[in-house]
Protein backbone atom coordinates (compact mmCIF):
# COMPACT_ATOMS: atom_id res chain seq x y z
CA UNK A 1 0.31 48.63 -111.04
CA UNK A 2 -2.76 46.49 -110.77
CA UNK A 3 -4.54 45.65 -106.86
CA UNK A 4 -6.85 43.47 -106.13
CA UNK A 5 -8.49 44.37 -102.84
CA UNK A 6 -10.82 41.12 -101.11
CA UNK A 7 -12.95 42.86 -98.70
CA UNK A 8 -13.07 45.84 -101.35
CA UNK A 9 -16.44 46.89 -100.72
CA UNK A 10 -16.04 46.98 -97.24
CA UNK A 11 -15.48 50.13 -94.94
CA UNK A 12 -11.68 49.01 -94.63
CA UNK A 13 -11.33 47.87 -98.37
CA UNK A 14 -12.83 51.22 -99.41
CA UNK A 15 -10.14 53.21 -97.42
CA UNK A 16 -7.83 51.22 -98.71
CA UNK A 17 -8.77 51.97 -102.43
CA UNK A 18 -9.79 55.91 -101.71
CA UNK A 19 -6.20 56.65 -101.63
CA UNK A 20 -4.91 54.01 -104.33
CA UNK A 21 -6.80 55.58 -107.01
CA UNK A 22 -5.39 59.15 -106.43
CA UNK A 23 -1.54 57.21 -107.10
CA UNK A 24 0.00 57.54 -110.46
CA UNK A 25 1.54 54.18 -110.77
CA UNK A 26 -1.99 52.55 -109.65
CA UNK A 27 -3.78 51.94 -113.11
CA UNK A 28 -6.42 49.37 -111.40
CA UNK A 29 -8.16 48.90 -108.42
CA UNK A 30 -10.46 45.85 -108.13
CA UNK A 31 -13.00 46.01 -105.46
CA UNK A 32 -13.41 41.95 -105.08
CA UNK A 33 -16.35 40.71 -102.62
CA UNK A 34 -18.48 38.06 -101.50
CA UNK A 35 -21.44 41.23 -101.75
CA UNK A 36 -20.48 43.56 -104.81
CA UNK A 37 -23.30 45.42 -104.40
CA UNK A 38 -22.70 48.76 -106.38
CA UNK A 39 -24.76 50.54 -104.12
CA UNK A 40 -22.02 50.28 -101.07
CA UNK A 41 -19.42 51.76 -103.40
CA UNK A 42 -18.50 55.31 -102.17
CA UNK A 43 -19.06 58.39 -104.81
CA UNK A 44 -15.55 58.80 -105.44
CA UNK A 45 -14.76 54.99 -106.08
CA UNK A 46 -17.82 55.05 -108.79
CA UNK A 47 -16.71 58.02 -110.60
CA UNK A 48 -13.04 56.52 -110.90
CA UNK A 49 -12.12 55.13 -113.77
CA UNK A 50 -9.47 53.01 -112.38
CA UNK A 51 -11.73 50.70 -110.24
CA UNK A 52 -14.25 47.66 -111.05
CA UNK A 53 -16.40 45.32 -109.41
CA UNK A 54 -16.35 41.51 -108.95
CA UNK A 55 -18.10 38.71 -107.39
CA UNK A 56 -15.41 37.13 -104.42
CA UNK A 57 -15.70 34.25 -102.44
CA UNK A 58 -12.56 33.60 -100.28
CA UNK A 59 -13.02 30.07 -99.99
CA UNK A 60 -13.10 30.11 -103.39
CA UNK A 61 -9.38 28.65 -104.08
CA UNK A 62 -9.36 28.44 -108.04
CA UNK A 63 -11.28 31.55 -108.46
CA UNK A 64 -9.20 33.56 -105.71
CA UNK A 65 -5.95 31.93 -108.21
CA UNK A 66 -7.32 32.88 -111.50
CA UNK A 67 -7.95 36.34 -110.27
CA UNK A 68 -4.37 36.96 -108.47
CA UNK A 69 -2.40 36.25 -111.68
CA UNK A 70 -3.66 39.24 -113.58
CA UNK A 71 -3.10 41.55 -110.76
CA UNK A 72 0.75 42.98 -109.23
CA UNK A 73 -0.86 43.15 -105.69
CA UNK A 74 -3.58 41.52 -103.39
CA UNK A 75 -4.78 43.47 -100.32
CA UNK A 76 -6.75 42.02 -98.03
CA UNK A 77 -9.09 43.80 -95.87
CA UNK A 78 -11.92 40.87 -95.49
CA UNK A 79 -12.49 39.83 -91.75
CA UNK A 80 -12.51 37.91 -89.52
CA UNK A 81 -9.29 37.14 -90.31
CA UNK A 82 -9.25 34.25 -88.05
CA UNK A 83 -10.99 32.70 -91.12
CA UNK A 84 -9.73 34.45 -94.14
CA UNK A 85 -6.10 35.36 -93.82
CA UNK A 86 -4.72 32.35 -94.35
CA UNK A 87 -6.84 30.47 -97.04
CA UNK A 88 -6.31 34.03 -99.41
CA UNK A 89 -2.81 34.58 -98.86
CA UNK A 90 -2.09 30.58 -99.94
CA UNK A 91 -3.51 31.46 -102.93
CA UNK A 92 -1.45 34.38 -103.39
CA UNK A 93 1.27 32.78 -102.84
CA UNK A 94 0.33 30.23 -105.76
CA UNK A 95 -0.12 32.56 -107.84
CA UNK A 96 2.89 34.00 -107.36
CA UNK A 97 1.42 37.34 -106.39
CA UNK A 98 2.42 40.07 -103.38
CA UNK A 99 0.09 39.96 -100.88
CA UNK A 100 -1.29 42.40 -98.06
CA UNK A 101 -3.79 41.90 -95.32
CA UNK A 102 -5.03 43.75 -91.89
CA UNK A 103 -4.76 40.62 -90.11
CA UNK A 104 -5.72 41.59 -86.31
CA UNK A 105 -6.30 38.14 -85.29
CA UNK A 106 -3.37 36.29 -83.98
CA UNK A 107 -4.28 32.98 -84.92
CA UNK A 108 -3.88 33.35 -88.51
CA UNK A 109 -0.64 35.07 -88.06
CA UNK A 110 0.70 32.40 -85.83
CA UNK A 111 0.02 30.03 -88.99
CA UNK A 112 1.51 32.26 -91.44
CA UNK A 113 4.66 32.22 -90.11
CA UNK A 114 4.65 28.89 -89.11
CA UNK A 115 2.87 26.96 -91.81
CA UNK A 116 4.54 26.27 -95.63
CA UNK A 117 3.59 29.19 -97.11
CA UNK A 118 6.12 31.68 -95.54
CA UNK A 119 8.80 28.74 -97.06
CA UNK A 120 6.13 28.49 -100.31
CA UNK A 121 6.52 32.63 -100.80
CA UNK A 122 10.22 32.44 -100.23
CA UNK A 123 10.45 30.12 -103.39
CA UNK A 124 8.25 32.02 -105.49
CA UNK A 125 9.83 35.35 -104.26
CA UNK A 126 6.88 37.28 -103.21
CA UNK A 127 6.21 39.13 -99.83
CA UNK A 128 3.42 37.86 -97.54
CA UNK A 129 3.57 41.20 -95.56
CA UNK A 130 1.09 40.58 -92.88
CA UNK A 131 -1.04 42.71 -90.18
CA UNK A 132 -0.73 46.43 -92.07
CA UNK A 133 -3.63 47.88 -90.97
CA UNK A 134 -3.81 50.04 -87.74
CA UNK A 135 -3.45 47.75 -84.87
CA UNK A 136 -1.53 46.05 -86.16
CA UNK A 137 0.26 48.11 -88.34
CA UNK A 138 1.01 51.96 -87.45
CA UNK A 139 1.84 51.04 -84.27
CA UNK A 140 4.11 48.42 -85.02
CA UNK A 141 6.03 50.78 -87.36
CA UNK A 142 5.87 53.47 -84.65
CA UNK A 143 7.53 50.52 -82.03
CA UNK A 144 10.05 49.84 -84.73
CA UNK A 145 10.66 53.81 -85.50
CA UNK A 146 11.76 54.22 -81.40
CA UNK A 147 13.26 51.45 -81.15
CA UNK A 148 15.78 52.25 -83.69
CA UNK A 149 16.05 55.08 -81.20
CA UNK A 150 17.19 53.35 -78.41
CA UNK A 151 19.93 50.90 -77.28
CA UNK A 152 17.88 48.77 -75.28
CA UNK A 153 13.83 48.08 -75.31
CA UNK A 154 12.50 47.03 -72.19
CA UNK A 155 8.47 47.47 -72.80
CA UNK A 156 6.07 47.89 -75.48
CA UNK A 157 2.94 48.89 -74.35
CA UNK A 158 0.09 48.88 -77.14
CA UNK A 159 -3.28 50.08 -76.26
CA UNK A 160 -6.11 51.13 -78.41
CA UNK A 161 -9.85 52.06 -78.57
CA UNK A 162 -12.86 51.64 -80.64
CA UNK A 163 -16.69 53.42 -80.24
CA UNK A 164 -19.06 50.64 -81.55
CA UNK A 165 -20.01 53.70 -83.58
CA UNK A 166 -17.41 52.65 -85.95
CA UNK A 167 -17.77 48.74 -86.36
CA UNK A 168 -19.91 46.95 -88.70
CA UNK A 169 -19.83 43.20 -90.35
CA UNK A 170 -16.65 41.81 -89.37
CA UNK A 171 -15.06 43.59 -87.41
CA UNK A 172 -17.93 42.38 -84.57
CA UNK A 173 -16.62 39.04 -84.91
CA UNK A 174 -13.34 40.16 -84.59
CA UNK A 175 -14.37 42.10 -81.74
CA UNK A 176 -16.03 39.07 -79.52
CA UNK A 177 -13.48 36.80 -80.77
CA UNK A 178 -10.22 38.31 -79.39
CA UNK A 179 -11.52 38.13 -75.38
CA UNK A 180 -12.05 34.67 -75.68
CA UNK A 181 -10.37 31.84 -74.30
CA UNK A 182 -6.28 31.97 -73.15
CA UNK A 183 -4.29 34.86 -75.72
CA UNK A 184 -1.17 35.37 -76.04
CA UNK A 185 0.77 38.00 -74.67
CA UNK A 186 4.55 38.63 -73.91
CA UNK A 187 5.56 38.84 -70.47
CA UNK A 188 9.20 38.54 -69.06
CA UNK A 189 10.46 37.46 -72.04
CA UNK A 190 8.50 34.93 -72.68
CA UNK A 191 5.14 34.20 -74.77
CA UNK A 192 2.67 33.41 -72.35
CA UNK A 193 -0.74 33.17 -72.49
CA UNK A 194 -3.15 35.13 -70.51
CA UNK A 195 -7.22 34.91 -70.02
CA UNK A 196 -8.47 37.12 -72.73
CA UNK A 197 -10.78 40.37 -71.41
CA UNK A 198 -8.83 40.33 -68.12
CA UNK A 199 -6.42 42.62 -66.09
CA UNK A 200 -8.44 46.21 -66.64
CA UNK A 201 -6.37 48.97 -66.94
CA UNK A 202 -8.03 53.05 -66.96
CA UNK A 203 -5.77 54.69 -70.11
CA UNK A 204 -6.16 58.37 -71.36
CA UNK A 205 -6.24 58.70 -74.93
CA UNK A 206 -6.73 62.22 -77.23
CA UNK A 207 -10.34 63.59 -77.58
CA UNK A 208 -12.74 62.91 -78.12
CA UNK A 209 -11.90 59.42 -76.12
CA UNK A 210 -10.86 60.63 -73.30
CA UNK A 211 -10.01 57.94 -70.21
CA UNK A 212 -11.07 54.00 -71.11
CA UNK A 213 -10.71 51.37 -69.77
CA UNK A 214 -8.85 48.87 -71.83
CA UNK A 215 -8.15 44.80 -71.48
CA UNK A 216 -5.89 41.85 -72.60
CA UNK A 217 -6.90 40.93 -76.13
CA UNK A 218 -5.71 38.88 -78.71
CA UNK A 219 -3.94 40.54 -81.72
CA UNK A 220 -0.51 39.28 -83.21
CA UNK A 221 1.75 42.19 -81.35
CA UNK A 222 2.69 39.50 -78.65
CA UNK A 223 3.84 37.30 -81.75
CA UNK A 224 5.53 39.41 -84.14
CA UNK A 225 7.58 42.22 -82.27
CA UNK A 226 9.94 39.92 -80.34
CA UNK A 227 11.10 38.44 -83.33
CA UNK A 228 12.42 41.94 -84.49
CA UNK A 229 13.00 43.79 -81.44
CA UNK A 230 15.77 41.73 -79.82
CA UNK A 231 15.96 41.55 -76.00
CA UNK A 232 12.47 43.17 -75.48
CA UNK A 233 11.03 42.02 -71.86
CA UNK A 234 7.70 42.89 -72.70
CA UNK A 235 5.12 43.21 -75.19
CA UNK A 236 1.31 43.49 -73.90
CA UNK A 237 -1.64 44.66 -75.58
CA UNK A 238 -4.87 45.91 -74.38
CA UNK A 239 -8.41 47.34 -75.66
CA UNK A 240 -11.49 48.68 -75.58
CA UNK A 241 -14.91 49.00 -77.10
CA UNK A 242 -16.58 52.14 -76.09
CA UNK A 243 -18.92 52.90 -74.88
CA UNK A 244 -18.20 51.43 -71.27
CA UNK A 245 -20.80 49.35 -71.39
CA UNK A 246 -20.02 47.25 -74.24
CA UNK A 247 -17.06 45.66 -72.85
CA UNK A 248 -18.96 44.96 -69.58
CA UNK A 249 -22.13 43.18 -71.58
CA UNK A 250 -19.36 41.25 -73.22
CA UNK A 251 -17.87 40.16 -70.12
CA UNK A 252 -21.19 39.18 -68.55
CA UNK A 253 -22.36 37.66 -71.58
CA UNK A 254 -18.65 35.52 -71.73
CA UNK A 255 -19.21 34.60 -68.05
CA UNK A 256 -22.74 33.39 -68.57
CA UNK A 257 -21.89 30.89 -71.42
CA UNK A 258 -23.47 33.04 -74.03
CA UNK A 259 -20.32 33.43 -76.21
CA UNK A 260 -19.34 29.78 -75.93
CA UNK A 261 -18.54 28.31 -79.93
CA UNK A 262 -20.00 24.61 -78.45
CA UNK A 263 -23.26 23.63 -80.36
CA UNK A 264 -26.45 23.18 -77.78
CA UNK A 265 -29.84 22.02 -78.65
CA UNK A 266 -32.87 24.19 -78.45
CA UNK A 267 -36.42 23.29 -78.93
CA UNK A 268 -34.90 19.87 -81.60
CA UNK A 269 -32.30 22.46 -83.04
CA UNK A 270 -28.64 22.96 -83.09
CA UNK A 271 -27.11 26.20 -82.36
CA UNK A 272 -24.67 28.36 -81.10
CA UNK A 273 -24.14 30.75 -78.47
CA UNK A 274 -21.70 32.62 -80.27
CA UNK A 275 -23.13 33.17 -83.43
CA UNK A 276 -26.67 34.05 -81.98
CA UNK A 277 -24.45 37.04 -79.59
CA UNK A 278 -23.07 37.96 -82.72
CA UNK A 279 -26.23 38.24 -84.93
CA UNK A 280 -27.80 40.60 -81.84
CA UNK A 281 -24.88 42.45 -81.47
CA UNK A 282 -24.98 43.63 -84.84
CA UNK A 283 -27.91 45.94 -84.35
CA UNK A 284 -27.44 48.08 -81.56
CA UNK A 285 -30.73 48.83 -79.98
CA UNK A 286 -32.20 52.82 -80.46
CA UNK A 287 -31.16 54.83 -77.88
CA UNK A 288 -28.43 53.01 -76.70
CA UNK A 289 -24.90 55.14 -76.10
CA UNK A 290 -23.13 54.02 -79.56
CA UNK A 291 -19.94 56.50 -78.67
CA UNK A 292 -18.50 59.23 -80.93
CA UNK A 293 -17.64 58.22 -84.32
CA UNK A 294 -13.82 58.26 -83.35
CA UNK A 295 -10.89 55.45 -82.56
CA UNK A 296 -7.91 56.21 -80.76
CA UNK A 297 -4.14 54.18 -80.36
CA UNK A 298 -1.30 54.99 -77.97
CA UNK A 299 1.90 53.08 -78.04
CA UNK A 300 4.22 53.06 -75.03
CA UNK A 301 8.24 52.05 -75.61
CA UNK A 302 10.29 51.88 -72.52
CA UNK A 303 14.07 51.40 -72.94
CA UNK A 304 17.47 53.45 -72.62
CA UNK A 305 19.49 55.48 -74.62
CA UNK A 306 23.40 56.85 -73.60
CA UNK A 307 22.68 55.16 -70.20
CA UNK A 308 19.76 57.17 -69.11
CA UNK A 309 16.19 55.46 -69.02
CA UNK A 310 13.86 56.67 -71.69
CA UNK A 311 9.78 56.57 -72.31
CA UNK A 312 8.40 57.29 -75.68
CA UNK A 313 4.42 57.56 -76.27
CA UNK A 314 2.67 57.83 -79.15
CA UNK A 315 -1.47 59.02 -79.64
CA UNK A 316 -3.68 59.00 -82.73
CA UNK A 317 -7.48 59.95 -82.50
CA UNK A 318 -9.38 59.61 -85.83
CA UNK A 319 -11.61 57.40 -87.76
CA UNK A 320 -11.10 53.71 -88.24
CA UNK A 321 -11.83 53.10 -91.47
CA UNK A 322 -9.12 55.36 -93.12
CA UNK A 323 -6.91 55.04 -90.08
CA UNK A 324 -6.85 51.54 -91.17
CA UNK A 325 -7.06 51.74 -94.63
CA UNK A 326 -4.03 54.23 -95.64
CA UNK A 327 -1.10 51.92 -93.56
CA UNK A 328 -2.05 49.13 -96.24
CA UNK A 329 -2.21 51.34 -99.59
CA UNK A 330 1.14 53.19 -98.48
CA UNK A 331 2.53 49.69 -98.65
CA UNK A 332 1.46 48.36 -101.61
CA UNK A 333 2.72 51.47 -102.59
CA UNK A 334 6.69 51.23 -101.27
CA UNK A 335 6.25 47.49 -102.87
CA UNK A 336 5.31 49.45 -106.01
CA UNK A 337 9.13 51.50 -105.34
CA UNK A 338 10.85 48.55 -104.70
CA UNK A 339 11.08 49.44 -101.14
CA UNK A 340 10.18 46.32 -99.19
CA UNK A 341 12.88 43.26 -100.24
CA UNK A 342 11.57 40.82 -97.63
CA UNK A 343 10.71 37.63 -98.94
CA UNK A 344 8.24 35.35 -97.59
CA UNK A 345 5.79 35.72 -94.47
CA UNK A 346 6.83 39.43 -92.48
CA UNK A 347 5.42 41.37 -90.35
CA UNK A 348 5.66 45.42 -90.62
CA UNK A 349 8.09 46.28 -88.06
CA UNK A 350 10.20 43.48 -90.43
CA UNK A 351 10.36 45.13 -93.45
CA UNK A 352 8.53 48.64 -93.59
CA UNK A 353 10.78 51.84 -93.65
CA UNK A 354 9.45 53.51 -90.38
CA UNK A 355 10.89 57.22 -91.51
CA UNK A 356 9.85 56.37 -94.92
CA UNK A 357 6.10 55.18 -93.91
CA UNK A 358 5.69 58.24 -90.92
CA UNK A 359 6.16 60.52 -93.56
CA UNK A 360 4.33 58.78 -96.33
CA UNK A 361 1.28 58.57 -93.34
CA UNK A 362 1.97 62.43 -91.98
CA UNK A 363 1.80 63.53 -95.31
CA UNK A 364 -1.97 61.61 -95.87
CA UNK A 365 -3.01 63.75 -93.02
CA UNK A 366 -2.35 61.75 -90.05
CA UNK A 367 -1.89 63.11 -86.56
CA UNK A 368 0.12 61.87 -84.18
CA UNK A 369 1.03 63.36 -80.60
CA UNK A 370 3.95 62.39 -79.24
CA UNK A 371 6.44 62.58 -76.18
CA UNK A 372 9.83 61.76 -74.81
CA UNK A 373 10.77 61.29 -71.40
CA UNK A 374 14.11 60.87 -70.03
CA UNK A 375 15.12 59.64 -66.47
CA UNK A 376 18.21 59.11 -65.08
CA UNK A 377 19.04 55.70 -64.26
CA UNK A 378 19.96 56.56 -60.71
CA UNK A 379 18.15 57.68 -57.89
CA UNK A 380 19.44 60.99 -56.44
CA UNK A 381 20.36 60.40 -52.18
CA UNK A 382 18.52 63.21 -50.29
């Protein structure tokens, strides 16, 4: 089996290909990006005999084309994916090819599943499996693997956490992008949409975290579990950057006008707020608090079982790069067996084996601490 990973050389496309090249069936792994510099490339990755380098640009449709027809899978790990998703998986699906992404950003999910290519990938009979990374990802699979445990899901509660220790490149944009403007979120049983950065909420998550402070941001969750987790009330994510004071400088600088995306003149010149926050963000000051190199998820499922009320929470504490990575290479991997059938545009929780992926993921060396609560539905008279 041939991938193709856009974003290769990337933190995220790099944990993605550390554990393809240790697979049997994978005979190559092609580290595509818009940078190939062979100096980013870990140790392990150089030494391999099964990966190779190429020049990438994802707005590049022909190229992106050409390059998808010799390969059996594309992964894509290149963010934001606000801008990329979309433009790479149409070509995959010309070129008839599986395709993979991390998608976090709910506005190229909403046009995946909504655009022609989910009927284009149908035709050609490929899998557009979309948002296997982390969040989304694990914890969709992890939603999916209790609520095949329940009768009934009430709420989904998804939070998660990320030190600023951990981001780089992309994931920046990413991580201004989802607080701003209305996002959706699913409330009552409905999609609604919700002012992004809002409605704080303290959460405790495993060491070395501890309790954050997480807030409404936009990620496809809201989007993608109702349509597989019938009669579900609520879905409602929340996050954080840490340390503390990242996610308030955001705030102020989102309140002052100085993430706004309109152009304004300065000194005869165009420009824009946004991308001059996201240029300075980039470089953290020295001796600023940049957090322990460590992300954390916990996933909260509400529902009831044999008419008793039941709470199931999950936590994982690691780093984000592999934490990221391994969901997407396990899947290429189960395409590899013949083990996802879903045609067209899917999300995980529509097509990934939960038992099959947990242990698949536990056996990688994941951790995940979990616990089950049961109530009765009745309150007992004094």
């Amino acid at each position: 089996m041939r991938a193709l990973l856009i974003g290769g050389v990337g933190g995220m496309g790099q944990g993605v290909a550390r554990d393809l090249i240790k697979q049997e069936k994978i005979t190559q792994v092609i580290l595509a990006d818009l940078y190939p510099d062979p100096e980013r490339v870990s140790k392990k990755l150089k030494e391999s005999e099964k990966t190779s380098l190429i020049k990438m640009d994802v707005m590049d449709h022909d190229a992106m084309v050409k390059a998808f027809k010799e390969v059996d899978v594309v992964i894509n790990t290149a963010g934001p994916f606000y801008k990329t998703a979309v433009p790479v998986a149409k070509a995959a699906v010309e070129a008839k090819v599986n395709y993979i992404d991390i998608c976090d950003d709910y506005e190229g999910t909403q046009i995946l599943f909504n655009s022609d290519i989910d009927k284009m990938a149908r035709e050609a009979g490929i899998t557009v499996l979309t948002g296997m990374g982390s969040d989304p990802g694990t914890n969709n699979i992890l939603v999916k693997w209790y609520a095949d445990r329940l009768d009934k899901v009430d709420d989904i509660y998804l939070y998660w956490v990320v030190s600023i220790a951990e981001l780089a490149g992309a994931a920046w944009d990413h991580s201004l992008h989802m607080t701003l403007g209305k996002i959706p979120q699913f409330i009552n049983g409905e999609l609604v949409t919700v002012e992004g950065g809002t409605d704080v909420v303290a959460e405790q998550f495993l060491p070395p975290l501890g309790v954050c402070n997480v807030r409404y941001v936009g990620h496809p969750q809201p989007l993608t579990l109702p349509k597989y987790i019938k009669g579900v009330k609520n879905v409602i994510i929340k996050g954080a950057l840490i340390p503390l004071w990242v996610d308030e400088l955001i705030k102020e600088q989102k309140d002052t006008g100085l993430l706004s995306t309109e152009p304004i003149e300065v000194k005869g010149t165009k420009i824009t707020p946004y991308d001059v926050a996201l240029k300075l963000w980039q470089k953290i000051p020295e001796g600023r608090d940049n957090g322990p190199q460590s992300s954390g998820l916990k996933v909260i499922v509400k529902g009831e079982k044999d008419g008793k009320k039941v709470t199931y929470t999950a936590d994982m504490a690691g780093r984000m790069a592999p934490g990221t990575g391994l969901p997407a290479a396990i899947a290429a991997m189960m395409m590899a067996d013949g083990l996802v059938t879903v045609k067209g545009v899917v999300a995980p929780e529509g097509c990934i084996d939960a038992d099959i992926f947990l242990g698949e993921f536990l056996k990688r060396g994941a951790r995940i601490h979990q616990t089950h609560k049961i109530d009765s539905m009745f309150e007992t008279g004094k």
